[in-house]
N, C-alpha and C. Protein backbone atom coordinates (compact mmCIF):
# COMPACT_ATOMS: atom_id res chain seq x y z
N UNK A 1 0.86 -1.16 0.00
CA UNK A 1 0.00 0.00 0.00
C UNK A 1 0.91 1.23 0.00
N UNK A 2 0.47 2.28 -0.88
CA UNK A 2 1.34 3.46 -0.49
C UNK A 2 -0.04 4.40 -0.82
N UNK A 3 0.61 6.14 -0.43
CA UNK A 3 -0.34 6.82 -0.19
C UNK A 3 0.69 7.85 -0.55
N UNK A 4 -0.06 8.88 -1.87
CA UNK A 4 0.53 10.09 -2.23
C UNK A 4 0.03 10.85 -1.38
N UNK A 5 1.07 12.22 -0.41
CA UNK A 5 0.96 13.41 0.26
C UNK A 5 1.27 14.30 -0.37
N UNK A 6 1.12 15.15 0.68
CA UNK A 6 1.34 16.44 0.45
C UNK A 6 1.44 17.10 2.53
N UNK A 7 2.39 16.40 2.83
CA UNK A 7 2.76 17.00 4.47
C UNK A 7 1.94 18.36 4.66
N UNK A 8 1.68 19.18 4.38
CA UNK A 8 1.07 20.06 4.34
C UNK A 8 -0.17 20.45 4.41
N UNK A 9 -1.12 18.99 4.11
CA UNK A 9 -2.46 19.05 3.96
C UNK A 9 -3.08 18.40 5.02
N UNK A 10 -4.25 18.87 5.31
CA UNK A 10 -4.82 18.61 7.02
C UNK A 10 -5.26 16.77 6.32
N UNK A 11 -5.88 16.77 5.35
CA UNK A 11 -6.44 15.71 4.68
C UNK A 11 -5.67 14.48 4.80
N UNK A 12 -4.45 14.61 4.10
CA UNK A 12 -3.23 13.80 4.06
C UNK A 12 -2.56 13.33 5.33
N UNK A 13 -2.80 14.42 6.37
CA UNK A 13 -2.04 13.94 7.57
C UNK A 13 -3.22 13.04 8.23
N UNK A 14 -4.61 13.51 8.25
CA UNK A 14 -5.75 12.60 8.56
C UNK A 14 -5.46 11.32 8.13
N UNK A 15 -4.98 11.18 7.18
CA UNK A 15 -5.36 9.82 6.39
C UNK A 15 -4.20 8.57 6.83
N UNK A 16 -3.27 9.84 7.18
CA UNK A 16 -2.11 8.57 7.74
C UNK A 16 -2.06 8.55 9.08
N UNK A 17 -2.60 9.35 10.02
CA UNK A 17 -3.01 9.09 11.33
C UNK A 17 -3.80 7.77 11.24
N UNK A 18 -4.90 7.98 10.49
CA UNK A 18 -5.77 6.72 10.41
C UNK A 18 -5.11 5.38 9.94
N UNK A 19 -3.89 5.33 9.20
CA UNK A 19 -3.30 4.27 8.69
C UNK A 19 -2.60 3.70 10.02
N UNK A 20 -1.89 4.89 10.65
CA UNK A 20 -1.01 4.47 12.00
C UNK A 20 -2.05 3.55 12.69
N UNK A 21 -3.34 4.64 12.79
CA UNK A 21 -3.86 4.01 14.22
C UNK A 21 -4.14 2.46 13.99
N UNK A 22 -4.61 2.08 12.56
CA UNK A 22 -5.13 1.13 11.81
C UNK A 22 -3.86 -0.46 12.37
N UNK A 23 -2.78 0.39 12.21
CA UNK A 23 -1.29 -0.58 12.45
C UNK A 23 -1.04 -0.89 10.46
N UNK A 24 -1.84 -0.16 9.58
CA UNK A 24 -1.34 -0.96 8.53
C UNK A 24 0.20 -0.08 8.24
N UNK A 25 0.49 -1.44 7.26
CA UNK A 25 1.89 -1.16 6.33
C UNK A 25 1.46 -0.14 4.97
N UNK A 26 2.49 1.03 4.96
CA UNK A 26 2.25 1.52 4.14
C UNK A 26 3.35 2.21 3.49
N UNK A 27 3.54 2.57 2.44
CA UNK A 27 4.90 3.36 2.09
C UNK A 27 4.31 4.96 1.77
N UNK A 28 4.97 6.40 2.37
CA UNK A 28 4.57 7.18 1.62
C UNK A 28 5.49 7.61 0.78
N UNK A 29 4.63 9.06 0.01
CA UNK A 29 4.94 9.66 -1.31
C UNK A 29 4.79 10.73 -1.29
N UNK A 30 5.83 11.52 -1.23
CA UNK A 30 5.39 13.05 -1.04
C UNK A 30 5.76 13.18 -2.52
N UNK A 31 4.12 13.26 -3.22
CA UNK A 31 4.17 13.69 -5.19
C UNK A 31 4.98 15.19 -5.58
N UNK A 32 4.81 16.11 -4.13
CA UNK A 32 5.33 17.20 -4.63
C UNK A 32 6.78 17.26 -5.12
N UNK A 33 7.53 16.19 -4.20
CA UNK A 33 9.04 16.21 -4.07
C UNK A 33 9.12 15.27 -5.50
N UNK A 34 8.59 13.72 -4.80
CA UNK A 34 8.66 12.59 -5.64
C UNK A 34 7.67 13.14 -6.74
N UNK A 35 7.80 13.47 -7.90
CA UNK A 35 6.51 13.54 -9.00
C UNK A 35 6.76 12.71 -9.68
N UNK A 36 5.27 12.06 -9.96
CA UNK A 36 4.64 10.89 -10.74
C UNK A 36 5.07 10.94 -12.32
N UNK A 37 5.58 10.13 -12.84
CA UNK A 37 5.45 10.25 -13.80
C UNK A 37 4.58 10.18 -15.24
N UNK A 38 4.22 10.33 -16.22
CA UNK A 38 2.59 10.45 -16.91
C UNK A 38 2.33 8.80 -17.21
N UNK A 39 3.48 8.28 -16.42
CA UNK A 39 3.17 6.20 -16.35
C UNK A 39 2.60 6.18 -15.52
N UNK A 40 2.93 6.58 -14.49
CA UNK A 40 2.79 6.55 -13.28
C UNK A 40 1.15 7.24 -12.69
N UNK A 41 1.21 8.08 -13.14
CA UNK A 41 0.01 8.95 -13.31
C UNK A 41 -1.40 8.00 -14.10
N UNK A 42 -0.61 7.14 -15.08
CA UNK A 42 -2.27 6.76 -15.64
C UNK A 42 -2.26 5.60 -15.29
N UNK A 43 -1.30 5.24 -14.50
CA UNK A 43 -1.73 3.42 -13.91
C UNK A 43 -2.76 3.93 -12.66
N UNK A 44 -2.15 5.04 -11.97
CA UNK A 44 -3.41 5.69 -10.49
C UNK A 44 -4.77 5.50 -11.25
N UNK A 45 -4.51 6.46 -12.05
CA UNK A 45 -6.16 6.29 -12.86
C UNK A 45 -6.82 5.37 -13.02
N UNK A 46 -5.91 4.54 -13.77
CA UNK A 46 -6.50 3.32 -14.03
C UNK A 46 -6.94 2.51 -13.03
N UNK A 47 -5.94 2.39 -11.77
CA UNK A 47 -6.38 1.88 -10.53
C UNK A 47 -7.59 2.64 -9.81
N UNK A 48 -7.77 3.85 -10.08
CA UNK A 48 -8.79 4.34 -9.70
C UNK A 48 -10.32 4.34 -10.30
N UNK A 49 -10.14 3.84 -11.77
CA UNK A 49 -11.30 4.46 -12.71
C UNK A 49 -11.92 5.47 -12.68
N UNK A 50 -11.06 6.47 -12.95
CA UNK A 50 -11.21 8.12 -12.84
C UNK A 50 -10.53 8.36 -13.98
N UNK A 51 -10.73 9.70 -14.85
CA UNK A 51 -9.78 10.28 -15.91
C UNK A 51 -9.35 11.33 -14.96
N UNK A 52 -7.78 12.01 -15.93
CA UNK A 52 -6.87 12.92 -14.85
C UNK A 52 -8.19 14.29 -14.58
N UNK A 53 -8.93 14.88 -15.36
CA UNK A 53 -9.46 15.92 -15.00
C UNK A 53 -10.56 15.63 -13.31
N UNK A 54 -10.95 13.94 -13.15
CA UNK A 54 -11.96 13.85 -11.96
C UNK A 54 -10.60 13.68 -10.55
N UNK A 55 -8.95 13.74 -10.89
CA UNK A 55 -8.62 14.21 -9.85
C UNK A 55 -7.55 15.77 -9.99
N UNK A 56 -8.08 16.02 -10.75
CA UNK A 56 -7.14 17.94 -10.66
C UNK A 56 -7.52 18.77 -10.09
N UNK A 57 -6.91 19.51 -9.12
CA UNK A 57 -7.49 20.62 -8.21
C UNK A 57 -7.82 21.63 -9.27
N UNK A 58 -9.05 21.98 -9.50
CA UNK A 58 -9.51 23.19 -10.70
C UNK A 58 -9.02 24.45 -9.94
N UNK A 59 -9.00 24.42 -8.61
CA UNK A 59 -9.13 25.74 -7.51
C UNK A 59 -7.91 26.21 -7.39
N UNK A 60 -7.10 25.51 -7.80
CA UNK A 60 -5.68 25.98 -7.57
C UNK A 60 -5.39 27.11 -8.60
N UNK A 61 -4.20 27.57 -7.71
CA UNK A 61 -3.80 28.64 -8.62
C UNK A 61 -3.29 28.55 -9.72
N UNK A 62 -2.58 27.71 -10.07
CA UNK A 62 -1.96 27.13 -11.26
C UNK A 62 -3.11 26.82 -12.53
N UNK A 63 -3.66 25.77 -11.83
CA UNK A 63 -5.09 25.17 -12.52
C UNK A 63 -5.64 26.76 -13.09
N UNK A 64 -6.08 27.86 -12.66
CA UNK A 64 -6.93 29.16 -12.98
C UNK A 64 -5.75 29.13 -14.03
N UNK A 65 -4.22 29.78 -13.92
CA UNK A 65 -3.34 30.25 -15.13
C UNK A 65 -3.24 29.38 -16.32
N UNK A 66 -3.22 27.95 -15.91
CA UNK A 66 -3.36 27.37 -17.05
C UNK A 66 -4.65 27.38 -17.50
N UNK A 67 -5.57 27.95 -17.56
CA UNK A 67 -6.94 28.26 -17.99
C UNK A 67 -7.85 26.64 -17.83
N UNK A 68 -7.55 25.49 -16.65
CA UNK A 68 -8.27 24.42 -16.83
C UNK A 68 -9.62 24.43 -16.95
N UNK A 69 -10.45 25.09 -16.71
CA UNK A 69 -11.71 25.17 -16.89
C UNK A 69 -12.34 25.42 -18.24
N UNK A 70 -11.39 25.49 -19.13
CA UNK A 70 -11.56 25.70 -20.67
C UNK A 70 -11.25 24.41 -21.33
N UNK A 71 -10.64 23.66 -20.44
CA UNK A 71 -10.16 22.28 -21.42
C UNK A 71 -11.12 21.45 -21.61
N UNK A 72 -10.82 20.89 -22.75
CA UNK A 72 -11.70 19.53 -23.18
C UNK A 72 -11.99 18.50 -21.90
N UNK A 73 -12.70 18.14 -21.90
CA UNK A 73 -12.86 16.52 -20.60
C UNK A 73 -13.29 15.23 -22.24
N UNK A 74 -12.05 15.24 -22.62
CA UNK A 74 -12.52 13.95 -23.51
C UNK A 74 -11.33 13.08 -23.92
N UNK A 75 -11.08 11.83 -24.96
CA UNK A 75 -10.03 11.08 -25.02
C UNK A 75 -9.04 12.00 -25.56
N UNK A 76 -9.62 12.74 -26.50
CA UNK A 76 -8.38 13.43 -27.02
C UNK A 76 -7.62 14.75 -26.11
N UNK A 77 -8.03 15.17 -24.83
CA UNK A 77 -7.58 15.94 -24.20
C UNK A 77 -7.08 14.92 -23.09
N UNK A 78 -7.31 13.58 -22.81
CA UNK A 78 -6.18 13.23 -21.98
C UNK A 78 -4.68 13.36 -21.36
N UNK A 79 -4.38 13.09 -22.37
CA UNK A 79 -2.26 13.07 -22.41
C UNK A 79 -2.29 14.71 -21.90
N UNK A 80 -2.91 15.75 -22.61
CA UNK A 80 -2.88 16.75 -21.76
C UNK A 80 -2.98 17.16 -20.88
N UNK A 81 -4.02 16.77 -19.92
CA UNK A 81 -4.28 16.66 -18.57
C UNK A 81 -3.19 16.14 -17.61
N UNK A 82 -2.75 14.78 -18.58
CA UNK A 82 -1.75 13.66 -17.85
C UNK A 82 -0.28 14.77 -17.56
N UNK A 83 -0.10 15.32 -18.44
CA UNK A 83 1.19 16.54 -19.00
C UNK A 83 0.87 17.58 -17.26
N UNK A 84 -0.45 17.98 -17.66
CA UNK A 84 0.15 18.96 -16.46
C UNK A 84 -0.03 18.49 -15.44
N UNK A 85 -0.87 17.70 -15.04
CA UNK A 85 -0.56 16.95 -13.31
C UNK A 85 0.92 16.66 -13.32
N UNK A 86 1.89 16.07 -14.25
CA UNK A 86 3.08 15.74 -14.19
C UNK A 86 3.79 16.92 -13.93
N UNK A 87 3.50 18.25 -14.74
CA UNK A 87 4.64 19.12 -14.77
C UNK A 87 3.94 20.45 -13.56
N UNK A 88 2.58 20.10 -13.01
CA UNK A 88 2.47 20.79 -11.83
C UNK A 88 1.48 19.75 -11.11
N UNK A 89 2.34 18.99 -10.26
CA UNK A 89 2.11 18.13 -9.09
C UNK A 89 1.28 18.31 -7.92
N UNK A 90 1.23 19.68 -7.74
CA UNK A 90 0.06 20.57 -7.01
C UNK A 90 -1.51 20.55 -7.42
N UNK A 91 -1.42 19.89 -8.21
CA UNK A 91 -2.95 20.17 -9.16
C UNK A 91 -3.19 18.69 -8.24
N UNK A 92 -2.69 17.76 -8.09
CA UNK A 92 -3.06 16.58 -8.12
C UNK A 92 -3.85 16.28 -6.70
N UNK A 93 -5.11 15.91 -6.53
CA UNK A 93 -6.06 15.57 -5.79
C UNK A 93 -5.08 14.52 -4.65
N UNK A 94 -5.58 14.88 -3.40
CA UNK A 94 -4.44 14.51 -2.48
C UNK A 94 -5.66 13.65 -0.85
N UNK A 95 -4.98 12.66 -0.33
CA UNK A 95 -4.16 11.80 -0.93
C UNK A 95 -5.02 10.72 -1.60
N UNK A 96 -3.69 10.16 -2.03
CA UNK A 96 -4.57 8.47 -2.89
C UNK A 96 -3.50 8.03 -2.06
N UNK A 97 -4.40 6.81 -2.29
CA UNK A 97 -3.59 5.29 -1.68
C UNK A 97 -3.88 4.37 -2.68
N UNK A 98 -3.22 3.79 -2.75
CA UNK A 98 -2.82 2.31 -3.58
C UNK A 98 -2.96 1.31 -3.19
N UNK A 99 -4.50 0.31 -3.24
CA UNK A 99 -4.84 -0.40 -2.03
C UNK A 99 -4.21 -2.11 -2.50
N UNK A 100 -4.06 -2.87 -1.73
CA UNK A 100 -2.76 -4.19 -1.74
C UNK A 100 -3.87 -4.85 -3.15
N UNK A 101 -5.05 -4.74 -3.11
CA UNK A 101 -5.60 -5.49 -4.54
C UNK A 101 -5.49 -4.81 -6.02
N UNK A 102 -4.67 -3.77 -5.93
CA UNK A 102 -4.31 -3.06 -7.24
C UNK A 102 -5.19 -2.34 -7.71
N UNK A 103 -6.38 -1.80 -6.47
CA UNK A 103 -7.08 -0.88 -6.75
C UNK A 103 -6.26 0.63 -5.95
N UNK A 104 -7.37 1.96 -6.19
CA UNK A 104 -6.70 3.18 -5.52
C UNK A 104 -7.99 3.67 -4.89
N UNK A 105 -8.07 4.57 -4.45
CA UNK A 105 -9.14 5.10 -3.80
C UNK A 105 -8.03 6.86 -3.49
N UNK A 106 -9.41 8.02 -3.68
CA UNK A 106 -9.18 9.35 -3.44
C UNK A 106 -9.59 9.44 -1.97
N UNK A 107 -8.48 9.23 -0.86
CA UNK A 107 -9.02 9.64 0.58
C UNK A 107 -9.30 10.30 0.97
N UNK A 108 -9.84 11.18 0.81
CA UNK A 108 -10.10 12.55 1.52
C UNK A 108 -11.29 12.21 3.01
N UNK A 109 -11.47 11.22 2.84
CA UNK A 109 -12.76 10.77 4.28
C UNK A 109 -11.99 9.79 4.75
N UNK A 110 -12.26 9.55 6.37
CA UNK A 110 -11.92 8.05 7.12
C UNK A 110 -12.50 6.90 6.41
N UNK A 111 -13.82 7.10 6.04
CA UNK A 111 -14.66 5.90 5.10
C UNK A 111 -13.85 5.61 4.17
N UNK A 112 -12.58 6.55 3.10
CA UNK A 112 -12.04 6.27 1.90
C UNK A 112 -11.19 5.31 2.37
N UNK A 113 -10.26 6.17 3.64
CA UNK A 113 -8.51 5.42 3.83
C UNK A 113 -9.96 3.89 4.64
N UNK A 114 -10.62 3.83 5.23
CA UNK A 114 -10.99 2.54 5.64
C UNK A 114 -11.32 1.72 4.48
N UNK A 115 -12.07 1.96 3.40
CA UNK A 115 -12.25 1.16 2.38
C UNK A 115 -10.91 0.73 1.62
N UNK A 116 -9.80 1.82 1.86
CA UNK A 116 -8.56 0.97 1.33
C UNK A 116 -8.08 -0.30 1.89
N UNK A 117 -8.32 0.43 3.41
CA UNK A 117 -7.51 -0.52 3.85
C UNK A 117 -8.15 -2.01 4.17
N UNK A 118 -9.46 -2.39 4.00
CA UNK A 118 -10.28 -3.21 3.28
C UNK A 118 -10.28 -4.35 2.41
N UNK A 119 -9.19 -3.44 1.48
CA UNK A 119 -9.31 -4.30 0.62
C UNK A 119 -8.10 -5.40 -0.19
């Protein structure tokens, strides 16, 4: 199991409190430092069954300059999406975990990191 952070986020630190208290094994990932690569990036997806736009922070500041709210949500605007979560790591919806059956889940609730750890 591992779980992308962001040390910084009340969410992320929730989620691994809950892993501690849990006793599970887990590896983390701080994406900001460590960034995903656009392999790396669409295997999450895929483990998730989500496309990159259902985890990009739209609210971010970055997200507004790169004008995301204008982009396509379709196959052919993928790899694009995939491009800037890679080349701004901040966009990226925080945390995921990578649950031991090769699924992912977006934690942002105790119900999420519990359904990971579940499974």
């Amino acid at each position: 199991m591992e779980i992308w952070i962001n040390p910084a986020c009340s969410k992320c630190r929730s989620a691994v409190s809950l892993l501690d208290a849990e006793g599970a094994e887990y590896t983390v990932r701080r994406y900001l430092e460590d960034v995903p690569s656009p392999e790396e990036i669409r295997a999450v997806l895929d483990r998730l069954g989500l496309e990159p736009w259902d985890i990009t922070r739209t609210q971010e500041a970055e997200a507004k300059e790169l004008g995301l709210k204008d982009w396509p949500k379709d196959a052919g605007a993928r790899e694009r999406w995939i491009t800037a979560l890679t080349e701004h790591p901040k966009l990226i919806q925080r945390p995921i975990i990578t649950a031991q059956d090769g699924s992912a889940v977006v934690a942002r609730t105790d119900e999420a990191v519990r359904d990971a750890l579940g499974r």
